[in-house]
Protein backbone atom coordinates (compact mmCIF):
# COMPACT_ATOMS: atom_id res chain seq x y z
CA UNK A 1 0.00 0.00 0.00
CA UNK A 2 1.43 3.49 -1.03
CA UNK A 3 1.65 6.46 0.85
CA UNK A 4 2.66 4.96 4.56
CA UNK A 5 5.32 5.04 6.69
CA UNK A 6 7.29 2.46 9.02
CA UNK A 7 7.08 2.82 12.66
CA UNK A 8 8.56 -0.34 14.11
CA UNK A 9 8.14 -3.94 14.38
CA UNK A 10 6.32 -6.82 16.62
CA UNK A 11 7.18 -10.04 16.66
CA UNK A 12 9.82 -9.52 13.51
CA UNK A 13 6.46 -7.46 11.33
CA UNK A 14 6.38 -4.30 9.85
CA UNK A 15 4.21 -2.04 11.64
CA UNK A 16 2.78 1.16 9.34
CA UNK A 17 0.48 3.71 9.28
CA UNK A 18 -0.95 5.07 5.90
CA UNK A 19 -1.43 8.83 5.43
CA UNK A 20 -5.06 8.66 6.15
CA UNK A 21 -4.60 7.44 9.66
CA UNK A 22 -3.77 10.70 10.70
CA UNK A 23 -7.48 12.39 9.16
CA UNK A 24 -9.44 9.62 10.95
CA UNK A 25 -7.27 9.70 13.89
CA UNK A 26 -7.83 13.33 14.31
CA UNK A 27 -11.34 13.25 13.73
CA UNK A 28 -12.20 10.19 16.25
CA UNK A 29 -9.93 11.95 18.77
CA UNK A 30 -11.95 15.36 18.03
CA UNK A 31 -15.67 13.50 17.94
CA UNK A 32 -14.78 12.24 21.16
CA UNK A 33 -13.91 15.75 22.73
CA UNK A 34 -16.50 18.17 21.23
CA UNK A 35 -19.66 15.44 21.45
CA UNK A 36 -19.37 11.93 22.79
CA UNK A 37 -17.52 12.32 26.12
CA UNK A 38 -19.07 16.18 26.95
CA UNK A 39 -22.53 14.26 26.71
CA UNK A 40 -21.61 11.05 28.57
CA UNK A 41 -19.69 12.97 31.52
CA UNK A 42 -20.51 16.34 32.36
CA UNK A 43 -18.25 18.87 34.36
CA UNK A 44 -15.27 18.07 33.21
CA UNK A 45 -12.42 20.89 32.31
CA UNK A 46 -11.82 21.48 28.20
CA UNK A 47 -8.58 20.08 28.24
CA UNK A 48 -9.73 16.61 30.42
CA UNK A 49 -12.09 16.19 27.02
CA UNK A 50 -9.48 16.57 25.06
CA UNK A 51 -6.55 14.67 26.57
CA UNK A 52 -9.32 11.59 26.92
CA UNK A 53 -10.32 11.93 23.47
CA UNK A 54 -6.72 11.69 22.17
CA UNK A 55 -6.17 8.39 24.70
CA UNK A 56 -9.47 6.82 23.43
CA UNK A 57 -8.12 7.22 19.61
CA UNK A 58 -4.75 5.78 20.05
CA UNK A 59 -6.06 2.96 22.48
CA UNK A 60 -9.06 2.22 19.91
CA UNK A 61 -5.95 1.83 17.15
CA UNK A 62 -3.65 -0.04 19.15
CA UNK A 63 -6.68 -2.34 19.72
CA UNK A 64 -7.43 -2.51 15.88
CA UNK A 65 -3.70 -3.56 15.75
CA UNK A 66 -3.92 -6.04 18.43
CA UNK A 67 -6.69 -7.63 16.03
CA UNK A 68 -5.06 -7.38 13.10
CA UNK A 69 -1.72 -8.91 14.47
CA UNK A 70 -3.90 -11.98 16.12
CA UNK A 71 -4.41 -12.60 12.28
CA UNK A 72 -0.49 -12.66 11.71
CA UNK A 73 0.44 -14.82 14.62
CA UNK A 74 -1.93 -17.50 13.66
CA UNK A 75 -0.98 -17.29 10.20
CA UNK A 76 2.83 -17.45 11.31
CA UNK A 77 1.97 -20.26 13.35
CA UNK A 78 0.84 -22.17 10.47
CA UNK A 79 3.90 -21.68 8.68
CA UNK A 80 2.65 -18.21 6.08
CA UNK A 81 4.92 -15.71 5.75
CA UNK A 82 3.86 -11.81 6.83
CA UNK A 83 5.34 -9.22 5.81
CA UNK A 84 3.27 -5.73 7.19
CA UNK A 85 0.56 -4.74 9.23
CA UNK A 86 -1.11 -1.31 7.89
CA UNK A 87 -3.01 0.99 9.33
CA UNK A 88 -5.58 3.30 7.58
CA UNK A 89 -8.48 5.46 7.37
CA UNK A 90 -10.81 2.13 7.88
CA UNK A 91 -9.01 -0.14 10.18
CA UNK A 92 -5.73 -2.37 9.59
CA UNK A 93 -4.52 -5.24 6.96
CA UNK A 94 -2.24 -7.80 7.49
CA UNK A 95 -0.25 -8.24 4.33
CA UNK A 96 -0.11 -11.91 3.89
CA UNK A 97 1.48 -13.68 1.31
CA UNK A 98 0.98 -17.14 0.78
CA UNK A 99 -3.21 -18.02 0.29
CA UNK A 100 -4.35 -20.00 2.81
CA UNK A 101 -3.72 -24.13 2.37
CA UNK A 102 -6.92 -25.48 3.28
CA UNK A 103 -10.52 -24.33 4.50
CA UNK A 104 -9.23 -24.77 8.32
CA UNK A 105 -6.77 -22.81 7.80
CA UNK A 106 -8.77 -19.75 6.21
CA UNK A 107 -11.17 -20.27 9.20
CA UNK A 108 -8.60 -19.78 11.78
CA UNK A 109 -6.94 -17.15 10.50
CA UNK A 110 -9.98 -15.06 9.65
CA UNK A 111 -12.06 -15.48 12.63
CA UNK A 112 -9.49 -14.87 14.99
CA UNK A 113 -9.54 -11.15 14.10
CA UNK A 114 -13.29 -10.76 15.70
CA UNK A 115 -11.85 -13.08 18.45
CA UNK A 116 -9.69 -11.01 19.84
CA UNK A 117 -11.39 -7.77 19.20
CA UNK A 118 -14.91 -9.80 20.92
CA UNK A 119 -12.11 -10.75 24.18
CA UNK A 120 -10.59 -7.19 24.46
CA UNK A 121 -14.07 -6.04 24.79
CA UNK A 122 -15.33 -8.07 27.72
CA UNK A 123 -11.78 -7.15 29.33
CA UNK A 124 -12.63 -3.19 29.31
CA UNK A 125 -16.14 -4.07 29.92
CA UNK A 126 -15.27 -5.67 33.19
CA UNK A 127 -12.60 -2.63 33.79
CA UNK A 128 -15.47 -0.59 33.21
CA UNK A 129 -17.30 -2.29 35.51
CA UNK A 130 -14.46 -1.87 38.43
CA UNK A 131 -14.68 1.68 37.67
CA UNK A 132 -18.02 2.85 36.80
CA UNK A 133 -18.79 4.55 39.96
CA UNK A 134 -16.59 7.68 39.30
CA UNK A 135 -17.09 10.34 36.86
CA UNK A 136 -13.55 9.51 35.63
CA UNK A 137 -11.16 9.72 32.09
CA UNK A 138 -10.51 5.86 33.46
CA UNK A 139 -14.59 5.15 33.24
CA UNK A 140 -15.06 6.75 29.99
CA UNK A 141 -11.95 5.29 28.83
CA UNK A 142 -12.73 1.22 29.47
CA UNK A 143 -16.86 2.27 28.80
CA UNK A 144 -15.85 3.40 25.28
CA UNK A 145 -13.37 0.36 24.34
CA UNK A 146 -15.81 -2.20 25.74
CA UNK A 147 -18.46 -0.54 22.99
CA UNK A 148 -16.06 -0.24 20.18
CA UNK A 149 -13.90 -3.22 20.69
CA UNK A 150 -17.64 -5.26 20.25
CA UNK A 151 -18.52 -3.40 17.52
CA UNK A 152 -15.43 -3.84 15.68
CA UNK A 153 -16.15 -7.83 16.31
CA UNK A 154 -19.36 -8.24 15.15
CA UNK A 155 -19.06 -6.24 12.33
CA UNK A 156 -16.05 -7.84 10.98
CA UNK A 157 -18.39 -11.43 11.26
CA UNK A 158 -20.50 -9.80 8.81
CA UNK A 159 -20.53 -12.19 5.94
CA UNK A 160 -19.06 -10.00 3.20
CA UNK A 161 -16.10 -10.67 1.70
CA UNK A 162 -13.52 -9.01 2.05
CA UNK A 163 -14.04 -8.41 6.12
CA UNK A 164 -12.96 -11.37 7.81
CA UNK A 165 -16.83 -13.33 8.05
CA UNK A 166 -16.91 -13.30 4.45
CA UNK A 167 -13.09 -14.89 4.68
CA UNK A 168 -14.88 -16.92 7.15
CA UNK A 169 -17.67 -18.19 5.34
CA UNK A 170 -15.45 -18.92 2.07
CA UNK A 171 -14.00 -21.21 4.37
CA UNK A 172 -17.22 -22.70 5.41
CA UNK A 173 -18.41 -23.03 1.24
CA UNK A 174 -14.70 -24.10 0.45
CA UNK A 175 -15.37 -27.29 3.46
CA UNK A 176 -18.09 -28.43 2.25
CA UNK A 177 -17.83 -28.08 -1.02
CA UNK A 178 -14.02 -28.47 -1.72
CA UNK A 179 -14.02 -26.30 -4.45
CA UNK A 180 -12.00 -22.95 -2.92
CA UNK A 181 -12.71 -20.83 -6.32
CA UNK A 182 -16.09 -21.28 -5.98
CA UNK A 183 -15.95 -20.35 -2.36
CA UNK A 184 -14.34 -17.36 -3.37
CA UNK A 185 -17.12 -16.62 -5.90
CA UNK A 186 -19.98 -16.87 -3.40
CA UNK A 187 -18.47 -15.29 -0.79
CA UNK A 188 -17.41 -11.98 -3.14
CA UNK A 189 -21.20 -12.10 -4.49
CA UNK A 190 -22.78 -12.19 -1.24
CA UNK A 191 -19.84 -9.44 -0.33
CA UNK A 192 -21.16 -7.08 -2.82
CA UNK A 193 -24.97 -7.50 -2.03
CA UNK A 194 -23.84 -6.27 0.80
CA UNK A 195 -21.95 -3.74 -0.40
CA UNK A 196 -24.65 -2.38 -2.44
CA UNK A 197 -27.07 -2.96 1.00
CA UNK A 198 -24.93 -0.28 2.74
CA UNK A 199 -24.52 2.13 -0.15
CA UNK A 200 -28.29 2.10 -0.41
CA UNK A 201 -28.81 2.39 2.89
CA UNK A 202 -26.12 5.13 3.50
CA UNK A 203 -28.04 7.72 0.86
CA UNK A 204 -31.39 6.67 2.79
CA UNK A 205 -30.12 7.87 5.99
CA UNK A 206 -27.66 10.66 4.39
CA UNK A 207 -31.22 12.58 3.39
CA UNK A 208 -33.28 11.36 6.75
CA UNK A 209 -31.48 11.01 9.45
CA UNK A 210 -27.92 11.34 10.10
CA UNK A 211 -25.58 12.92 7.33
CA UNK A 212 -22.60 11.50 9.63
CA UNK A 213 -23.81 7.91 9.63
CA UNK A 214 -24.68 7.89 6.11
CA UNK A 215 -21.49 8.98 4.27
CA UNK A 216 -20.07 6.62 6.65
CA UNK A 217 -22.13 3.97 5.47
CA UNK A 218 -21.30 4.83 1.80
CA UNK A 219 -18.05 4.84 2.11
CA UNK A 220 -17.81 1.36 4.01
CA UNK A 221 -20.09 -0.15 1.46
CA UNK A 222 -18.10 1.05 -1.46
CA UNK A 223 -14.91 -0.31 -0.10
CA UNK A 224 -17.08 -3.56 0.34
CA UNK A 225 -18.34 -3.86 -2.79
CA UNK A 226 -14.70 -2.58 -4.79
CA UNK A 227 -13.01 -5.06 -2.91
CA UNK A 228 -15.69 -8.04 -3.21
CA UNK A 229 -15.52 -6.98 -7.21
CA UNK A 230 -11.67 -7.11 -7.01
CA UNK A 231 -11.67 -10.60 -5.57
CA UNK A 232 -14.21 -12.19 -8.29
CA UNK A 233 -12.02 -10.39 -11.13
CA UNK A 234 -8.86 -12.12 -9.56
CA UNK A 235 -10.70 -15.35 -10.18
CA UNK A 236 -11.47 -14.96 -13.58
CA UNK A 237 -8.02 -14.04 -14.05
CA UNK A 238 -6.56 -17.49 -12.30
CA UNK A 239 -9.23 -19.53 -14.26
CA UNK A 240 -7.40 -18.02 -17.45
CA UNK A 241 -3.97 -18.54 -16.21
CA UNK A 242 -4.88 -22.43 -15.16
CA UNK A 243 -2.71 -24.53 -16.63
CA UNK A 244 -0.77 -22.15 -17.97
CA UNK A 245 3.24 -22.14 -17.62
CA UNK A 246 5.77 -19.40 -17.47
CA UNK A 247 7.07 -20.65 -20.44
CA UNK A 248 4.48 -19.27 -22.14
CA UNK A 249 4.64 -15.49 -20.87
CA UNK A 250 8.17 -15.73 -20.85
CA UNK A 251 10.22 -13.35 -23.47
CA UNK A 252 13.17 -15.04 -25.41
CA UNK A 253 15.06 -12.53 -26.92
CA UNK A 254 15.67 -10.66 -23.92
CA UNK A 255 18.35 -7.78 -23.53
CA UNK A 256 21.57 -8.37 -22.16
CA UNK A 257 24.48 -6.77 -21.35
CA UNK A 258 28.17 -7.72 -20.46
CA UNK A 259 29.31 -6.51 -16.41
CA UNK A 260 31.86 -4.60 -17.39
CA UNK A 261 29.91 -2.21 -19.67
CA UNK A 262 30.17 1.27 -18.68
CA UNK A 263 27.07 3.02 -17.34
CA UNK A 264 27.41 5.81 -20.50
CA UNK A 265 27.53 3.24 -22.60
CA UNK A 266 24.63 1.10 -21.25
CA UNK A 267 22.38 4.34 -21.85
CA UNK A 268 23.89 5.49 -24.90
CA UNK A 269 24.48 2.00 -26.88
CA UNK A 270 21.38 0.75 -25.40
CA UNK A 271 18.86 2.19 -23.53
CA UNK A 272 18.86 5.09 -25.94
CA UNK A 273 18.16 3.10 -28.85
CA UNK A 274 16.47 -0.36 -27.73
CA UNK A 275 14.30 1.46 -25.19
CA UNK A 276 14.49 -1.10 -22.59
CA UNK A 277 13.87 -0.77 -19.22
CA UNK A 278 15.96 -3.79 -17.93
CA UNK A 279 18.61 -6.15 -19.02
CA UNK A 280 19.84 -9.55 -17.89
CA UNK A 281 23.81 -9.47 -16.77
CA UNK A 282 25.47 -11.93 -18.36
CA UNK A 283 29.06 -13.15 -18.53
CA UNK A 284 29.06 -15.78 -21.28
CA UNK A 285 25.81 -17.92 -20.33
CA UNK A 286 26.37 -17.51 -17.01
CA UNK A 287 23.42 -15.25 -15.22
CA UNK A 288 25.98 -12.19 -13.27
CA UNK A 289 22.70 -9.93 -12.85
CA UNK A 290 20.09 -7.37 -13.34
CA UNK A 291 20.19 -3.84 -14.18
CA UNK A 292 17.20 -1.92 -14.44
CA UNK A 293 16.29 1.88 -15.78
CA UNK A 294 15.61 2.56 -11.86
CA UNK A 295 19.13 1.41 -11.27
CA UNK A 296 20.86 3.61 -14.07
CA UNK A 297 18.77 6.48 -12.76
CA UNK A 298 20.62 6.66 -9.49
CA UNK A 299 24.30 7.01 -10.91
CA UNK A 300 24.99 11.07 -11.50
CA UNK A 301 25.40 12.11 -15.04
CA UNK A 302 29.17 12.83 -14.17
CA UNK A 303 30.24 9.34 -13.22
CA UNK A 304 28.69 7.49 -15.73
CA UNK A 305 31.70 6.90 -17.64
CA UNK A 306 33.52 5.45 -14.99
CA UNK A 307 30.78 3.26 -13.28
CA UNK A 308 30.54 0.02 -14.76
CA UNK A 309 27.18 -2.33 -14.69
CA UNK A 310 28.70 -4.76 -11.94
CA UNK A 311 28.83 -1.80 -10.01
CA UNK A 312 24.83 -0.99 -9.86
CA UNK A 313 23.31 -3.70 -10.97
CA UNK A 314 20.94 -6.02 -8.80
CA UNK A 315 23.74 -8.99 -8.06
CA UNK A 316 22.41 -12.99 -9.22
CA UNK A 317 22.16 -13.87 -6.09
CA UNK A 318 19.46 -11.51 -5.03
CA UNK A 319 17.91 -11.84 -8.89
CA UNK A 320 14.48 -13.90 -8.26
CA UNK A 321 14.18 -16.04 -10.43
CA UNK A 322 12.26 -19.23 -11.80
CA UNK A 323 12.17 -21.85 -14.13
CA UNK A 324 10.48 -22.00 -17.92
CA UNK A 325 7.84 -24.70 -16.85
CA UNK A 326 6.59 -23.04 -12.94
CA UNK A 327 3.14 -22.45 -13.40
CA UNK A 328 2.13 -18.75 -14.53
CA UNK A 329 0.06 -18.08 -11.56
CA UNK A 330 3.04 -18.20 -9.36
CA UNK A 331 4.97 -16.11 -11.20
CA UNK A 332 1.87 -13.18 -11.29
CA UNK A 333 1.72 -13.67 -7.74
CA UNK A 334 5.59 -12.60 -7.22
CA UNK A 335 5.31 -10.27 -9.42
CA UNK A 336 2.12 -8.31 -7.87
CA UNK A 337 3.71 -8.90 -4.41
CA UNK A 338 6.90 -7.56 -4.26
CA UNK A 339 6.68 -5.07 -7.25
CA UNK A 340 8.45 -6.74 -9.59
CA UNK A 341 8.14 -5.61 -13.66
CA UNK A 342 10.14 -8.58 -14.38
CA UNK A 343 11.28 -11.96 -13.57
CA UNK A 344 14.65 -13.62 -15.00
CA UNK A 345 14.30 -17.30 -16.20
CA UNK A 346 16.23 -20.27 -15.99
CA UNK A 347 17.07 -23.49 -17.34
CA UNK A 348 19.85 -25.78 -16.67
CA UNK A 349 21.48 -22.72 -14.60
CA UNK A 350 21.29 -20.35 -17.31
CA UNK A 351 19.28 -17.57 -18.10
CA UNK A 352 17.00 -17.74 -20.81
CA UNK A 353 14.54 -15.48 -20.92
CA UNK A 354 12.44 -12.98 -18.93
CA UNK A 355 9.02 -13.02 -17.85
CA UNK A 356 7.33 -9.76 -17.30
CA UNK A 357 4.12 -7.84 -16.56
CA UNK A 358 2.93 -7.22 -20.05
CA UNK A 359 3.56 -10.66 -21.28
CA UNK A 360 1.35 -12.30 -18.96
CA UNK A 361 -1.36 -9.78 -19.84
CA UNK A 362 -0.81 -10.85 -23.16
CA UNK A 363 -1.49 -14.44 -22.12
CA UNK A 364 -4.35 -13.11 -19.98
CA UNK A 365 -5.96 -11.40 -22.80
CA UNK A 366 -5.59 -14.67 -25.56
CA UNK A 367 -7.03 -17.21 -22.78
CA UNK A 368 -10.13 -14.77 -22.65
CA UNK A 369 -10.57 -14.68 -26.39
CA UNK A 370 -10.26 -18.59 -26.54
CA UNK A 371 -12.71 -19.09 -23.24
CA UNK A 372 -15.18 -16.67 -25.26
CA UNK A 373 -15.48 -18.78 -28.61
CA UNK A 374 -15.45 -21.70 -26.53
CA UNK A 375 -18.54 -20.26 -24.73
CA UNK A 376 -20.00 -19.16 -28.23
CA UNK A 377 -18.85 -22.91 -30.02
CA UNK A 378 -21.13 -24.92 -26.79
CA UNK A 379 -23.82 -22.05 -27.28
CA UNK A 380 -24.19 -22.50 -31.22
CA UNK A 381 -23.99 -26.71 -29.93
């Protein structure tokens, strides 16, 4: 996700906060201070609002974090690999990056979220309860994180796709049916039902009742139904890459370029002419490397003559790489995960190709002409 920033680590995962955190944090914090806690405890001093309004919004995040990492650790436990937790203007996301293995393991690792967010309620619930007597920041405090720490559960067990009850009741359709895409199917479509639900729903209260809860309720739903939308397009794209290889995205005549080429030359031989935007390092057939436009980019115009390719170039041991006959699907999935525009291939330890973006949208594209007038052949049938 662009536009965040680092701010540590738990339990060896990147912790960051996108830029909208800070607009929702502020205006929780301020809602807090100027309405909820002024009608909920009277005779407090301005600045006791305020203080307890900026507690209740970082304690309400560092609970949405506490749910979001429950989701990490159980996925860790099981052997996934995490790589971020995110904060933004609607909650958290655990980047994940291998899919789930089997329905139990989607189950776990999606309902845990509510879990913990349903146990840190009853805990400031019966803190609440210890301190209810006093007209307190503490009491206001543990009332408000009982009520939002249970919202935040139940809502996330609605059944929409892509909260984490519509991850948990793919899991349910993927049990008992054993069909996972299909799970993923229903759960997106009953994911943007609801999605539409709250949209509609949202404009019905944004003109009678509360403009606050409405545009709330439109924006929610959106998100909803985008993401639900995202999910069934995803499938359609991994029914077209099925049994497809990266052989057949893969790009044989790809650029290369000796290690001890100068950087002036590279761009001036090269780049200038071919209009490439990376080429494979090679030393005879033996892989040394890739150097990318990005790469070139950071040597000054100065000491280009005098910087050669081993120099900047991404060394073979940190090149990813895979072979001709990996299945495409994997080698979409690296590339959409880390960033990647391209992937270096190889057979028999040498490189022979290289698989990028545009080639498997060119695969993409052929599979959906051929699914089409097979569609059109069993229709005409």
């Amino acid at each position: 996700m662009s536009g965040t920033i680092n701010i540590g680590r738990l339990f060896g995962i990147s912790v960051k906060i996108h830029f909208s955190w800070v607009f929702i944090f502020a205006l929780v914090a301020g809602t807090l201070a100027v309405s909820y806690l002024p009608n909920a405890y009277s005779g407090w001093p301005t600045p006791q609002y305020w203080i307890t309004g900026i507690l209740a919004s970082a304690l309400l995040f560092a609970c949405v974090l506490a749910h979001e990492l429950s989701h990490s650790l159980e996925a860790m436990r099981r052997g996934r690999k995490v790589t971020s937790i995110t904060l933004f203007f609607l909650g958290g996301v655990s980047q994940i990056e291998e899919e789930s293995r089997s329905a139990g393991e989607e189950f776990w690792v999606s309902v845990v979220g509510p879990l913990a967010s349903l146990a840190l309620s009853g805990i400031f619930l019966l803190l609440f309860l210890n301190f209810r007597d006093g007209n307190s920041s503490i009491t206001a405090l543990t009332q408000y994180l009982a009520i939002v720490n249970l919202a935040i559960g139940i809502f996330n067990l609605t059944p929409a796709f892509p909260l984490d009850g519509g991850r948990v009741l793919k899991a349910v359709v993927w049990k008992f049916s054993g069909n996972e895409g299909r799970a993923a199917t229903i759960s997106s479509r009953v994911g943007s039902v609801i999605g539409f639900g709250m949209i509609a729903l949202g404009i019905f209260t944004l003109f009678s009742a509360s403009r606050y809860t409405g545009i709330w309720l439109i924006v929610i739903g959106w998100f909803i139904q985008s993401a639900a939308a995202s999910v069934r397009n995803q499938q359609d794209s991994t029914i077209r890459l099925s049994g497809r290889v990266v052989r057949d995205a893969m790009r044989e005549d790809m650029p290369t370029i000796e290690p001890g080429t100068s950087i002036h030359a590279l761009v001036e031989r090269h780049i200038a002419t071919d209009f490439e935007r990376a080429y494979v390092v090679v030393l005879g057939d033996t892989l040394q490397g890739l150097i990318t436009v990005t790469d070139v980019k950071r040597v000054p115009l100065e000491a280009r003559p005098f910087t050669w390719v081993s120099q900047v170039m991404t060394p073979a041991s940190k090149v990813v790489t895979l072979t001709p006959d990996a299945p495409l699907e994997d080698g979409l999935g690296i590339l959409a995960r880390r960033g990647f525009r391209q992937l270096v291939i190889m057979e028999d330890d040498k490189p022979i190709g290289l698989m990028t973006r545009a080639g498997v949208v060119r695969v993409m594209e052929v599979s959906n002409i051929l699914h089409r007038e097979s569609r059109s052949s069993d229709t005409k049938a």
